[in-house]
C-alpha atoms as a PDB file:
ATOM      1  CA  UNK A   1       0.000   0.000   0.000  1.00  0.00           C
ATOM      2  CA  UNK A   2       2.670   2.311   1.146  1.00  0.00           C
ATOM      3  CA  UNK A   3       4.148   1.669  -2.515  1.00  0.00           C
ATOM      4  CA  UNK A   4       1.098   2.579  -4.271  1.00  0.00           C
ATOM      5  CA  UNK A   5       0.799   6.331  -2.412  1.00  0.00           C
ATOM      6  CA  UNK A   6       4.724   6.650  -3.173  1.00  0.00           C
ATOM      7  CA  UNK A   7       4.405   6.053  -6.850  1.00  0.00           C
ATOM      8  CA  UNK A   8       1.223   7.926  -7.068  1.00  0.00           C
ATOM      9  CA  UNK A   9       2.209  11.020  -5.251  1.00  0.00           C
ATOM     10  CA  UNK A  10       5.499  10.843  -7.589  1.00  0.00           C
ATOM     11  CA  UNK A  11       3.353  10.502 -10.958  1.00  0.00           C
ATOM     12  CA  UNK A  12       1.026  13.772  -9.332  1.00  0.00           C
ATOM     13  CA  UNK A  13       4.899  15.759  -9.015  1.00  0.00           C
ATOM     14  CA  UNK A  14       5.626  14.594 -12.606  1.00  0.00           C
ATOM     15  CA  UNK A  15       2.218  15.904 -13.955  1.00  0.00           C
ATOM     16  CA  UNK A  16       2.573  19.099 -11.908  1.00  0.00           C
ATOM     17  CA  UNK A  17       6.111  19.988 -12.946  1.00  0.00           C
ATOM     18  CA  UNK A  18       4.829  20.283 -16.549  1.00  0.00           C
ATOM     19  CA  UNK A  19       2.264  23.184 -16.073  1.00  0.00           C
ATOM     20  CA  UNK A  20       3.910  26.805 -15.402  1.00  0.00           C
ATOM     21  CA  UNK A  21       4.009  27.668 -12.277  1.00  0.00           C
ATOM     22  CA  UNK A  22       1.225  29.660 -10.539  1.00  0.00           C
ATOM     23  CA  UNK A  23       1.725  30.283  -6.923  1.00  0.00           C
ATOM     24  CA  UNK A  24       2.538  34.209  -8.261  1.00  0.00           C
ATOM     25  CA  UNK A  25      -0.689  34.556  -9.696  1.00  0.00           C
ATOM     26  CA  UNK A  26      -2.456  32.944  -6.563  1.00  0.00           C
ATOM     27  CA  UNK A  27      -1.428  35.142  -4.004  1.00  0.00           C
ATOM     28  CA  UNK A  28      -1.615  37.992  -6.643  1.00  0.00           C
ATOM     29  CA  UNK A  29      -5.497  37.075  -6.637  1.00  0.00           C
ATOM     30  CA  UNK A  30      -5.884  36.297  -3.214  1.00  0.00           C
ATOM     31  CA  UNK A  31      -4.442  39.739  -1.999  1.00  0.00           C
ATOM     32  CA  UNK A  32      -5.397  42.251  -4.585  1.00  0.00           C
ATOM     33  CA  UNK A  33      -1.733  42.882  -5.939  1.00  0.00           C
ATOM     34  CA  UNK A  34      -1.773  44.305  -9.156  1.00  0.00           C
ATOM     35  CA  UNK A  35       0.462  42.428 -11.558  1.00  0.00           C
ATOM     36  CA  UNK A  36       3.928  44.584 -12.354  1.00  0.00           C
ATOM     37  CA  UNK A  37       5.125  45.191 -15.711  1.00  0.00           C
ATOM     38  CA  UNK A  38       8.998  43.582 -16.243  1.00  0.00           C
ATOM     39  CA  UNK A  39      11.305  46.142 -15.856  1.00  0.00           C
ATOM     40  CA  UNK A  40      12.911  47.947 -19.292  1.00  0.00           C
ATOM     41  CA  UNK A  41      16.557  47.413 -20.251  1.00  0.00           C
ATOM     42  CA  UNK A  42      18.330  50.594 -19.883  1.00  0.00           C
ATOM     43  CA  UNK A  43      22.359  50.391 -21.267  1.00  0.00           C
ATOM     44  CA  UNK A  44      24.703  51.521 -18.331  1.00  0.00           C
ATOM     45  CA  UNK A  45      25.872  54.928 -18.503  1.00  0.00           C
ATOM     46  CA  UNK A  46      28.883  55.574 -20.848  1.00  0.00           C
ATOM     47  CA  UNK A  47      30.179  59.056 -20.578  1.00  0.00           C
ATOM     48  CA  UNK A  48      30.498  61.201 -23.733  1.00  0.00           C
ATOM     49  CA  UNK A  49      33.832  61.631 -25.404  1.00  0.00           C
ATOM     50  CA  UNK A  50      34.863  65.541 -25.115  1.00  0.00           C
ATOM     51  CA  UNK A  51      38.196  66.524 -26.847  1.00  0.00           C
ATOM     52  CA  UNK A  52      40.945  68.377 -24.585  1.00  0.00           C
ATOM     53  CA  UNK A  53      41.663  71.474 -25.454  1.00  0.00           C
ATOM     54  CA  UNK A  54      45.023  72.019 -27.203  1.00  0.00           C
ATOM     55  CA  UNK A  55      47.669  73.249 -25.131  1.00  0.00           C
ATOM     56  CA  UNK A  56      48.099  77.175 -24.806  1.00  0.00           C
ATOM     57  CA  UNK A  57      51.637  78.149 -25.347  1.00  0.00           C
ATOM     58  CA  UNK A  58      53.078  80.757 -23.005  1.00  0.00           C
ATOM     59  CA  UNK A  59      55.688  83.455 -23.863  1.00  0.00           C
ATOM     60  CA  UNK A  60      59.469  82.100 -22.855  1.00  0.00           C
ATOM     61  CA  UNK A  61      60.305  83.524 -19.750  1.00  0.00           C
ATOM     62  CA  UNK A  62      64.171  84.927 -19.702  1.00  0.00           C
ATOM     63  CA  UNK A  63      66.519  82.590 -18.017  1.00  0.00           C
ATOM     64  CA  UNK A  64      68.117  83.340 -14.858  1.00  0.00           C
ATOM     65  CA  UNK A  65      71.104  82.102 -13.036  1.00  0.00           C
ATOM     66  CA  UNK A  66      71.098  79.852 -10.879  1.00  0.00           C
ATOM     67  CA  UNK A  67      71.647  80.419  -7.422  1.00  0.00           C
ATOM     68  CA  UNK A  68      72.815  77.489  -5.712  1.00  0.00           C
ATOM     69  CA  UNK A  69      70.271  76.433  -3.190  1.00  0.00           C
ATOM     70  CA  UNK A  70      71.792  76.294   0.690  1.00  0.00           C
ATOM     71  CA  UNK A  71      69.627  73.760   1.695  1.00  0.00           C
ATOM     72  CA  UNK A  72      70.551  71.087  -2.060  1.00  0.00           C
ATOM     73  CA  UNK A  73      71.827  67.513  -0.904  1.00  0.00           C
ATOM     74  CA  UNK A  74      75.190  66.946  -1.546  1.00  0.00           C
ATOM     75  CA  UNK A  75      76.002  65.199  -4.705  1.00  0.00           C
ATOM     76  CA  UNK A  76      76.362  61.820  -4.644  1.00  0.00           C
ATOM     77  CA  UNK A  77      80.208  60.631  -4.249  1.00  0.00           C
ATOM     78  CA  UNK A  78      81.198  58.517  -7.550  1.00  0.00           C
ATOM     79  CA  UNK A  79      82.105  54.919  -6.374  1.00  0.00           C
ATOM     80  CA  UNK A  80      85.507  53.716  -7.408  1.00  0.00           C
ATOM     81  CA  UNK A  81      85.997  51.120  -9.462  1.00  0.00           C
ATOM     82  CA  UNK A  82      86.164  47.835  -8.285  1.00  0.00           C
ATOM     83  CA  UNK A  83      89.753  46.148  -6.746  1.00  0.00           C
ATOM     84  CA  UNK A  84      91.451  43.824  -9.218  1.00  0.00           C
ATOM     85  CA  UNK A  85      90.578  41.299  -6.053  1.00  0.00           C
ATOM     86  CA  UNK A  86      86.858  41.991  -5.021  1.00  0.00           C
ATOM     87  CA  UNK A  87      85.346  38.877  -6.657  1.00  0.00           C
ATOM     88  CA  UNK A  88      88.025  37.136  -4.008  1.00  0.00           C
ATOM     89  CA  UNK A  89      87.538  39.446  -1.041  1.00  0.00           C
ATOM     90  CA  UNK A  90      83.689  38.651  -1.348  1.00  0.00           C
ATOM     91  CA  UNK A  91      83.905  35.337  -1.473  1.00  0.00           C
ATOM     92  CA  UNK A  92      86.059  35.497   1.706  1.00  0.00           C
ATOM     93  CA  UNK A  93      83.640  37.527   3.238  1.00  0.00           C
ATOM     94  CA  UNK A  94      80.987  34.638   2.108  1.00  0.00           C
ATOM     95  CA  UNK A  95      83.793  31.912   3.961  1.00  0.00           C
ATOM     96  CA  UNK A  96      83.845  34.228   6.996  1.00  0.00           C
ATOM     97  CA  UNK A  97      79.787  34.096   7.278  1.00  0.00           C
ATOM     98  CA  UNK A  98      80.005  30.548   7.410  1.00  0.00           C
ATOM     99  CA  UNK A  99      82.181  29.979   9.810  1.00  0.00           C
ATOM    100  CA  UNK A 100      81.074  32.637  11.736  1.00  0.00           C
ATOM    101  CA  UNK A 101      78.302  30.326  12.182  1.00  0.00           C
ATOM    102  CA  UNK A 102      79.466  26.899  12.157  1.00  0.00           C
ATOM    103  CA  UNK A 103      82.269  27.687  14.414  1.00  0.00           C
ATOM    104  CA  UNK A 104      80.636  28.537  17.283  1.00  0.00           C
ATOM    105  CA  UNK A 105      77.743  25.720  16.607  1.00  0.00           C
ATOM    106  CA  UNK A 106      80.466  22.939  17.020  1.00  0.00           C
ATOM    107  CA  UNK A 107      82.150  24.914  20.387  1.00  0.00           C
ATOM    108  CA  UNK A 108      85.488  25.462  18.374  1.00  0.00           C
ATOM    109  CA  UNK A 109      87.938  27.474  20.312  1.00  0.00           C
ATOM    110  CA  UNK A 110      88.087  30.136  17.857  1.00  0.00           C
ATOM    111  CA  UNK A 111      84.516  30.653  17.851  1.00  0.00           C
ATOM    112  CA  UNK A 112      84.665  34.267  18.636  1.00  0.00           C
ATOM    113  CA  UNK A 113      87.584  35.421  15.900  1.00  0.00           C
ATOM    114  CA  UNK A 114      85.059  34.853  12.682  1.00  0.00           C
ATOM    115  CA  UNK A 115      83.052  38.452  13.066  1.00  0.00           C
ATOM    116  CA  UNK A 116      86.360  40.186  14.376  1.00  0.00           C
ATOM    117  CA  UNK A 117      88.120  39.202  11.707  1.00  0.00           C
ATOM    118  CA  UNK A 118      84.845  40.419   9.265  1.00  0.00           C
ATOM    119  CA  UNK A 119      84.798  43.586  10.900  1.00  0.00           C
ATOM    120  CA  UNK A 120      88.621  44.108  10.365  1.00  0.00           C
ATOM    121  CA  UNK A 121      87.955  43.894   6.812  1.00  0.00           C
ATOM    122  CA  UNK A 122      84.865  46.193   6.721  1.00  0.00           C
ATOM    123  CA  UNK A 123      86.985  48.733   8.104  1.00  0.00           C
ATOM    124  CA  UNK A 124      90.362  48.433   5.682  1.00  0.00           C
ATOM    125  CA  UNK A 125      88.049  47.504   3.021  1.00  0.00           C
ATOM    126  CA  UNK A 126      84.994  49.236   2.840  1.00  0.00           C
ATOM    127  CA  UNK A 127      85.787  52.382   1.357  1.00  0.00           C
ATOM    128  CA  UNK A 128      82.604  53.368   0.262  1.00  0.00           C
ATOM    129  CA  UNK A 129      78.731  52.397   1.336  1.00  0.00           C
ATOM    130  CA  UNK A 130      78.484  50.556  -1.970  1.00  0.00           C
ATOM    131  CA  UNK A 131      81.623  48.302  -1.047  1.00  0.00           C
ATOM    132  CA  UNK A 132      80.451  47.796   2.475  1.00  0.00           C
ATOM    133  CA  UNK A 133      77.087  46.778   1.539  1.00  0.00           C
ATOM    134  CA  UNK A 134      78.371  44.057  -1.390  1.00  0.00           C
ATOM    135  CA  UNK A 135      80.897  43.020   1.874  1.00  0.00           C
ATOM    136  CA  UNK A 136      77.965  42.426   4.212  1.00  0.00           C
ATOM    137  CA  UNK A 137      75.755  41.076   1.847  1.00  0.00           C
ATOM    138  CA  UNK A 138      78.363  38.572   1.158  1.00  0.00           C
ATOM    139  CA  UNK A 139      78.847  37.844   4.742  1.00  0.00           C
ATOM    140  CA  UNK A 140      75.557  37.402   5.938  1.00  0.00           C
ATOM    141  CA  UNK A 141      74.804  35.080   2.590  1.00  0.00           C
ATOM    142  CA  UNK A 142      77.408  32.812   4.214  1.00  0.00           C
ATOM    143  CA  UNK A 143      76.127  32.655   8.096  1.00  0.00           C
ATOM    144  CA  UNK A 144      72.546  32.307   6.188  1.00  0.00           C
ATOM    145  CA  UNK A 145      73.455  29.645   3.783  1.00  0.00           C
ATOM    146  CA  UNK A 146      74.277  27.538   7.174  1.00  0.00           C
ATOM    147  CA  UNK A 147      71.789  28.846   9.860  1.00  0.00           C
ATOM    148  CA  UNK A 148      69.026  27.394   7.388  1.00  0.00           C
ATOM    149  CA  UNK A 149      70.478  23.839   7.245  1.00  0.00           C
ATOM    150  CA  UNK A 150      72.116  23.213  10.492  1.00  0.00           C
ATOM    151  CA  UNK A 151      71.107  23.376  13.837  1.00  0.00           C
ATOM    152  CA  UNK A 152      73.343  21.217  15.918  1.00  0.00           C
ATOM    153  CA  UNK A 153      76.850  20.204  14.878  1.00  0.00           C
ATOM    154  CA  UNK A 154      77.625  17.407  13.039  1.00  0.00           C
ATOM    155  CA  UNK A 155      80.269  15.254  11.254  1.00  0.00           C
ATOM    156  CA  UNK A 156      79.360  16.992   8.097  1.00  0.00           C
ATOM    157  CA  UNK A 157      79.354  20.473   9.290  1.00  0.00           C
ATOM    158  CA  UNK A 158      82.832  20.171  11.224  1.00  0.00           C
ATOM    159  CA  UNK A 159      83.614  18.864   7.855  1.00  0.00           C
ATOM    160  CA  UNK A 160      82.348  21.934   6.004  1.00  0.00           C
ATOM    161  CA  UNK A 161      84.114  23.874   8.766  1.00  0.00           C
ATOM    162  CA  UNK A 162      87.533  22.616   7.716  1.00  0.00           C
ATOM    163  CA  UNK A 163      87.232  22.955   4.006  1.00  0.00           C
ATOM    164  CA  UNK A 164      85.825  26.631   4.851  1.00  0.00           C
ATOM    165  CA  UNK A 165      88.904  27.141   7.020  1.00  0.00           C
ATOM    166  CA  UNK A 166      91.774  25.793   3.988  1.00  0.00           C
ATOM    167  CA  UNK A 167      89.771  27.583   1.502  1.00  0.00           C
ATOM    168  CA  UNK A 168      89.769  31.263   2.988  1.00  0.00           C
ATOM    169  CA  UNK A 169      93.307  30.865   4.282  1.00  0.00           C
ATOM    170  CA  UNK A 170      94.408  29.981   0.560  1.00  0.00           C
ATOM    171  CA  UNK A 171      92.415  33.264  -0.432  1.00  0.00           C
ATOM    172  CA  UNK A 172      93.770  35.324   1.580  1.00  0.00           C
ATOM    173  CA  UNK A 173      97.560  34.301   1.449  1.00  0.00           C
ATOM    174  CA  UNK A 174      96.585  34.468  -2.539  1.00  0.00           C
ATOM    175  CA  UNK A 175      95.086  38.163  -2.027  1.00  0.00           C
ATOM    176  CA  UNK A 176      98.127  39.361   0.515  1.00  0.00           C
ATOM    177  CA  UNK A 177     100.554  37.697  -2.036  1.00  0.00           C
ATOM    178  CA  UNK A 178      99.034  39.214  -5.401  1.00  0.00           C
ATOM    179  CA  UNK A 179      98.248  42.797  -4.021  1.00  0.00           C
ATOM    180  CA  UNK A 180     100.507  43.439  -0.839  1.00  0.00           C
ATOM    181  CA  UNK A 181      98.585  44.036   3.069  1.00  0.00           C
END
C-alpha cells in the first residue's frame, strides 16, 4: 500500500512539474496585488567623449642664473671602481659568514675570531657604502646559507668547517701575495 501512495504522489509531481508555475498569480489574486510590468533594459551609462583642449603656449620667460640652493643635498660621491681582487675578497667575506656560524655551533675554540676578523675587513676595506654593503651582503649570505640547514653540529658540518677554514686561508695568502697588506 505504502508503494502505491509513493508512486502515485510521484506521478502527481511529474504531472505538476509540466504546467507553469502559478503560486505568483495565486497570491496575486488572493491579496489584490496588481500584476507589475517587467522592468525595461536601460544600457549603463557611458560618458560622452569631449576633446581636450590644445595646449596654450606661453611666452618664454628669460633665463636666470642659478643660485645654488643652501639647503641642495650633496652630490652623490662617484664609487671607485672595483679592486682587481673583489670577486676574491667577497667570497672570503661569504667563507667568513660561514664559519662565523658553524664555528661557534660545534664549540670550536676560535669561535669568537670569525666576526672580528669580518669587521677588520669592513673597516680596511669598505671604502665606500656601496663596497660595504656588497661586503655584508656577502657575509651574511654565508652565516645564512648555514643557519638554514644546520642546527646542531655534526660530522658533516665540522667537515664543512675545515674545508671553509683551507679555503679562505688559501684566499687570503693568494690576495696578501698578489696585491701586498
Amino acid at each position: 500500500m505504502k508503494r502505491v501512495g509513493r508512486i502515485a504522489l510521484a506521478g502527481l509531481a511529474l504531472a505538476l512539474a509540466g504546467e507553469p508555475a502559478s503560486a505568483q498569480n495565486f497570491f496575486e489574486r488572493l491579496f489584490g496585488i496588481p500584476p507589475q510590468p517587467p522592468p525595461q533594459y536601460q544600457p549603463p551609462y557611458q560618458p560622452q567623449y569631449r576633446p581636450r583642449p590644445p595646449p596654450q603656449r606661453r611666452a618664454p620667460q628669460p633665463q636666470r642664473p642659478a643660485a645654488p640652493h643652501p639647503e641642495a643635498a650633496p652630490a652623490v660621491p662617484v664609487e671607485p671602481p672595483p679592486a682587481p681582487y673583489e670577486k676574491d675578497l667577497l667570497r672570503l667575506s661569504e667563507i667568513l659568514g660561514s664559519l662565523a656560524f658553524l664555528r661557534p655551533l660545534c664549540s670550536a675554540p676560535d669561535a669568537s675570531e670569525w666576526s672580528k676578523r669580518m669587521q677588520a675587513i669592513m673597516e680596511n676595506e669598505g671604502t665606500s657604502p656601496g663596497r660595504r654593503e656588497r661586503l655584508a651582503g656577502a657575509y651574511n649570505k654565508g652565516y645564512q646559507a648555514f643557519s638554514l640547514t644546520y642546527r646542531i653540529c655534526t660530522p658533516s658540518a665540522v667537515e664543512a668547517s675545515g674545508r671553509y677554514l683551507k679555503e679562505g686561508n688559501q684566499l687570503s695568502r693568494a690576495i696578501t701575495g698578489r696585491y701586498g697588506g
